[in-house]
N, C-alpha and C. Protein backbone atom coordinates (compact mmCIF):
# COMPACT_ATOMS: atom_id res chain seq x y z
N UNK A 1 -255.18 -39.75 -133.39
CA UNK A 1 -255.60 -38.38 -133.52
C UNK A 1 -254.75 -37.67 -134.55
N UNK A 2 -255.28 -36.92 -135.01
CA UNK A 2 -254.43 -35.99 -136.55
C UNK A 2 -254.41 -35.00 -135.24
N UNK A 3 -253.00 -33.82 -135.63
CA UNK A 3 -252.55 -33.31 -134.82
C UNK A 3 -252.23 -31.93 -135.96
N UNK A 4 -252.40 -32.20 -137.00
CA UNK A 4 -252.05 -31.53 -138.08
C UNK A 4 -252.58 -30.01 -138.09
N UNK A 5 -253.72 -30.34 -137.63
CA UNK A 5 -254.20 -29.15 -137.56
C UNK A 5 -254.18 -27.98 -136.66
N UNK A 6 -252.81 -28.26 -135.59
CA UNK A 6 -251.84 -27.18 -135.15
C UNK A 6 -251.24 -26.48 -136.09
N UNK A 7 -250.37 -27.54 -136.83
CA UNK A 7 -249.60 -26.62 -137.98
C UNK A 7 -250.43 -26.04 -139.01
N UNK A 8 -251.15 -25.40 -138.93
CA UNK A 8 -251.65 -24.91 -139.86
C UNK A 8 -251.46 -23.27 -139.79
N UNK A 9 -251.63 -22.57 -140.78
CA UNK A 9 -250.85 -21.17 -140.38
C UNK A 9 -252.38 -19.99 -139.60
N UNK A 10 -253.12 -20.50 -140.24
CA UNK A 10 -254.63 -19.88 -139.95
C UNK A 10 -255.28 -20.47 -137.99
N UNK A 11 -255.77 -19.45 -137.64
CA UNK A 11 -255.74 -19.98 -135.99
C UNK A 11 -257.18 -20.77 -136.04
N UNK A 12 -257.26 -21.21 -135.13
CA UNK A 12 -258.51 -22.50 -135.82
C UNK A 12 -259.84 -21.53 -135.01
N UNK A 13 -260.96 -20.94 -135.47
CA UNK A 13 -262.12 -20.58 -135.21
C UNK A 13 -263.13 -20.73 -134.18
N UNK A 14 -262.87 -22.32 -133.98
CA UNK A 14 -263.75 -22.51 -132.38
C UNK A 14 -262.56 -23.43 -131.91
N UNK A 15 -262.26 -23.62 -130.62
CA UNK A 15 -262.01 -24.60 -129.75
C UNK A 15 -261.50 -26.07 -130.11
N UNK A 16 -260.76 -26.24 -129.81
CA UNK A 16 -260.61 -28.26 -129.98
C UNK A 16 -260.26 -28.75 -128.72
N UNK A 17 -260.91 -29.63 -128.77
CA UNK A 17 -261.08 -30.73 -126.97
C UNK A 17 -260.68 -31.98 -127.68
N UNK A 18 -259.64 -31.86 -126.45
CA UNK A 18 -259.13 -33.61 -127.41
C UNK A 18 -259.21 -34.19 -125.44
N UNK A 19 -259.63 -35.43 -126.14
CA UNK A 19 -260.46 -36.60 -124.94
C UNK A 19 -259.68 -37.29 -124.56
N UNK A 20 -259.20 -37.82 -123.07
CA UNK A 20 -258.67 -39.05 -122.81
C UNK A 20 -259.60 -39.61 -122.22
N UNK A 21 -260.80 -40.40 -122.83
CA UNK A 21 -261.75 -41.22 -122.22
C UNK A 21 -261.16 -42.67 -121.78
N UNK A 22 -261.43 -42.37 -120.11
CA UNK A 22 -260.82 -43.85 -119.63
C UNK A 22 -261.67 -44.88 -119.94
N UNK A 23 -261.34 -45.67 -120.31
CA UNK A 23 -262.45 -47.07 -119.78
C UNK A 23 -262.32 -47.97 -118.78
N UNK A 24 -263.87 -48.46 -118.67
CA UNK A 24 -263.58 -49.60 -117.46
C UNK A 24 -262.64 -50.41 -117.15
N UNK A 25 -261.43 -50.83 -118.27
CA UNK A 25 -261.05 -51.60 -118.30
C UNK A 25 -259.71 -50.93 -117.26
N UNK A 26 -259.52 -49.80 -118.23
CA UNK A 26 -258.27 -49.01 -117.83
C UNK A 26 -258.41 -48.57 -116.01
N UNK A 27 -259.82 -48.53 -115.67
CA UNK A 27 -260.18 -48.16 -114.39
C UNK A 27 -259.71 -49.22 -113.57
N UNK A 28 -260.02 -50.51 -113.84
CA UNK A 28 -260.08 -51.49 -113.29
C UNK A 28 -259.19 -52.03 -113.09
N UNK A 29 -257.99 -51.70 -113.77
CA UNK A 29 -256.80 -52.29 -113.89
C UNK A 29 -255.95 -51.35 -112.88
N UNK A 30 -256.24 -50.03 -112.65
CA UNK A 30 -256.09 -48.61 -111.66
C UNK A 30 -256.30 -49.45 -110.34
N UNK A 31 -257.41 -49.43 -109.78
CA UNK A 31 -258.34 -49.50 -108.75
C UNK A 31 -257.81 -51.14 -108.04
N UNK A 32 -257.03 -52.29 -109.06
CA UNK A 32 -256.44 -53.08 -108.65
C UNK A 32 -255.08 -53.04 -108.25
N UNK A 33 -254.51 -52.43 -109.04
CA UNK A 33 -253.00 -52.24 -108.73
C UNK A 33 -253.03 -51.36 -107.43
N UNK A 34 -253.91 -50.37 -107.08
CA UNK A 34 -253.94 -49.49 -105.81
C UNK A 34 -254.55 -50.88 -104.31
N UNK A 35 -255.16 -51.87 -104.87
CA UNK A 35 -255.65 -52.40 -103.65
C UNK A 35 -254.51 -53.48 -103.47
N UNK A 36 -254.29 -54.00 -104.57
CA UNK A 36 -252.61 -55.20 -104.21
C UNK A 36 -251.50 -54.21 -103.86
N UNK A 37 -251.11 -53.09 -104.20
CA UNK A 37 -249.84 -52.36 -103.10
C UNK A 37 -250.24 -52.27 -102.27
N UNK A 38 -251.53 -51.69 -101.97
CA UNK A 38 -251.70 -51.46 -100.69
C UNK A 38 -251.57 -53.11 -99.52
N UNK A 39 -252.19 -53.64 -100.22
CA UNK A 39 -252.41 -55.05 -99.55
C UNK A 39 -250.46 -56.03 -99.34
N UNK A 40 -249.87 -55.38 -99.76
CA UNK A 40 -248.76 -55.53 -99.79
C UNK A 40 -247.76 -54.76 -98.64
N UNK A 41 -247.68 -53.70 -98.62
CA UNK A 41 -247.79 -53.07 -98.22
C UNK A 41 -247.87 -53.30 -96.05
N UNK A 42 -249.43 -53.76 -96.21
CA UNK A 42 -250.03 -53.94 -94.89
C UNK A 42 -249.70 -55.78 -94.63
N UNK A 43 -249.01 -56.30 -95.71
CA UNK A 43 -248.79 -57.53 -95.34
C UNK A 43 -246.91 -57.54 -94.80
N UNK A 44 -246.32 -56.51 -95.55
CA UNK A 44 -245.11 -56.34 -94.88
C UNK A 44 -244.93 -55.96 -93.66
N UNK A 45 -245.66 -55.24 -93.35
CA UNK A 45 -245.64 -54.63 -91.98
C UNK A 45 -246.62 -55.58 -91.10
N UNK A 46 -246.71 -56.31 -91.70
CA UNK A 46 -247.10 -57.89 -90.45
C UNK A 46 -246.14 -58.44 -90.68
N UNK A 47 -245.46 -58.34 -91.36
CA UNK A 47 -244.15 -59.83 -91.23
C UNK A 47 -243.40 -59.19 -90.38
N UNK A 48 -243.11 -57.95 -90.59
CA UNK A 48 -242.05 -57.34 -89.33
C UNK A 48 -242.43 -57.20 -88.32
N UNK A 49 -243.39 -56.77 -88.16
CA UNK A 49 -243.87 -56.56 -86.64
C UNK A 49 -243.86 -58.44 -86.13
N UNK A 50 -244.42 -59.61 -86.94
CA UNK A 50 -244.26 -60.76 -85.94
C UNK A 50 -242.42 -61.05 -86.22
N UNK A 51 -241.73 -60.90 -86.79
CA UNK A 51 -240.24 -60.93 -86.83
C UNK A 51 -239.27 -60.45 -85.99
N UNK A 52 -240.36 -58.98 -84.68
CA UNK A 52 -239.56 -58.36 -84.27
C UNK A 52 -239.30 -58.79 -82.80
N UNK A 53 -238.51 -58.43 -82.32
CA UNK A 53 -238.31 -59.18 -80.70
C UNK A 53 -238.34 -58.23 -79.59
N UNK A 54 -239.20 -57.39 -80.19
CA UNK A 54 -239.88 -56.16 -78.82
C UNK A 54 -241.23 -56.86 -78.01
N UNK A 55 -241.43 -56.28 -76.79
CA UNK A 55 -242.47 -57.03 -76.32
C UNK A 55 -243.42 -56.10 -76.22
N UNK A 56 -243.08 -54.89 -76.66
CA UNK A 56 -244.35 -53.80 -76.90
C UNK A 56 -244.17 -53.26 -78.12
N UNK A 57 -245.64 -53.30 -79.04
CA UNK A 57 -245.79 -52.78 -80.24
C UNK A 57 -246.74 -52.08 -80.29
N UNK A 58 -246.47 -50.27 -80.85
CA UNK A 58 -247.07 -49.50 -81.30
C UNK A 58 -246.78 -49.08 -82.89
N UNK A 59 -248.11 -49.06 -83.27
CA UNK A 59 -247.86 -48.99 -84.80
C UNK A 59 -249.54 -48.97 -85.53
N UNK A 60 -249.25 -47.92 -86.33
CA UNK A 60 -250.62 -47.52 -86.95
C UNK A 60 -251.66 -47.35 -85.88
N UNK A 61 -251.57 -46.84 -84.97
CA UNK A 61 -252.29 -46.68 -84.29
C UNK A 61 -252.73 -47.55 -83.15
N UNK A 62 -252.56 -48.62 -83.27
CA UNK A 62 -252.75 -49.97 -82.38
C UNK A 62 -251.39 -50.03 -81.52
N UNK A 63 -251.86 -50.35 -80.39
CA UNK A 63 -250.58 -50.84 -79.24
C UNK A 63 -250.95 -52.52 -78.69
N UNK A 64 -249.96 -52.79 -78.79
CA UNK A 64 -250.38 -54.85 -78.73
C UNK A 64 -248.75 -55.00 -77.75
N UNK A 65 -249.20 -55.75 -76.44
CA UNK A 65 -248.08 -56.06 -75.25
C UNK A 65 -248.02 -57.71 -75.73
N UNK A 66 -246.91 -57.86 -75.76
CA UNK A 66 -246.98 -59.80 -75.71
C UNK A 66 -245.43 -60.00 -75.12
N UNK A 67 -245.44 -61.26 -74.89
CA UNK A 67 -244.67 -62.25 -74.43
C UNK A 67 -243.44 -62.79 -75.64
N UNK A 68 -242.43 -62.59 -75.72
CA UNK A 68 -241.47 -63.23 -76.72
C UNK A 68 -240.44 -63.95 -76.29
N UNK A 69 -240.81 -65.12 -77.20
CA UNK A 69 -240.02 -66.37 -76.70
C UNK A 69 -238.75 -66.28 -77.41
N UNK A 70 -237.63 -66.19 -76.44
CA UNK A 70 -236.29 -65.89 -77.51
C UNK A 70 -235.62 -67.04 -78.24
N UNK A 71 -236.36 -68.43 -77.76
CA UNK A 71 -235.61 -69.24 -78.49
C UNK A 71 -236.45 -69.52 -79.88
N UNK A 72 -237.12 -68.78 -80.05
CA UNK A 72 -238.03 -69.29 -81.56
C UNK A 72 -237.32 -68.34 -82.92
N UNK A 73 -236.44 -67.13 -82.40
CA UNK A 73 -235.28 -66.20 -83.36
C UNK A 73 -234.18 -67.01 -83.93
């Protein structure tokens, strides 16, 4: 983009719209990086929750009772 035509001493007559047109590509590359953190994310918080040695788990909304075997820590 020429930008030049800020500096100019005269004020410019109509309007200038300058575009950041995304593309698909740029979308797509968005819309992935948001679903692998997320998916990351919801995969950490399964490793901890089976890592942990409580026998009641509440979390995100779900409550899950189990049995933990202490010699498998």
């Amino acid at each position: 983009m020429n930008y030049s035509y800020y500096n100019s001493v005269d004020p410019p007559t109509r309007p200038i719209y300058i575009y950041n047109d995304c593309s698909l590509t740029e979308l797509g590359i968005f819309i992935s990086s948001i679903l692998l953190s997320g998916g990351a994310f919801f995969s950490q918080i399964i490793a901890t929750l089976q890592k942990s040695k409580c026998s009641t788990i509440s979390c995100l909304g779900s409550k899950c009772i189990r049995e933990v075997d202490s010699n498998t820590f």
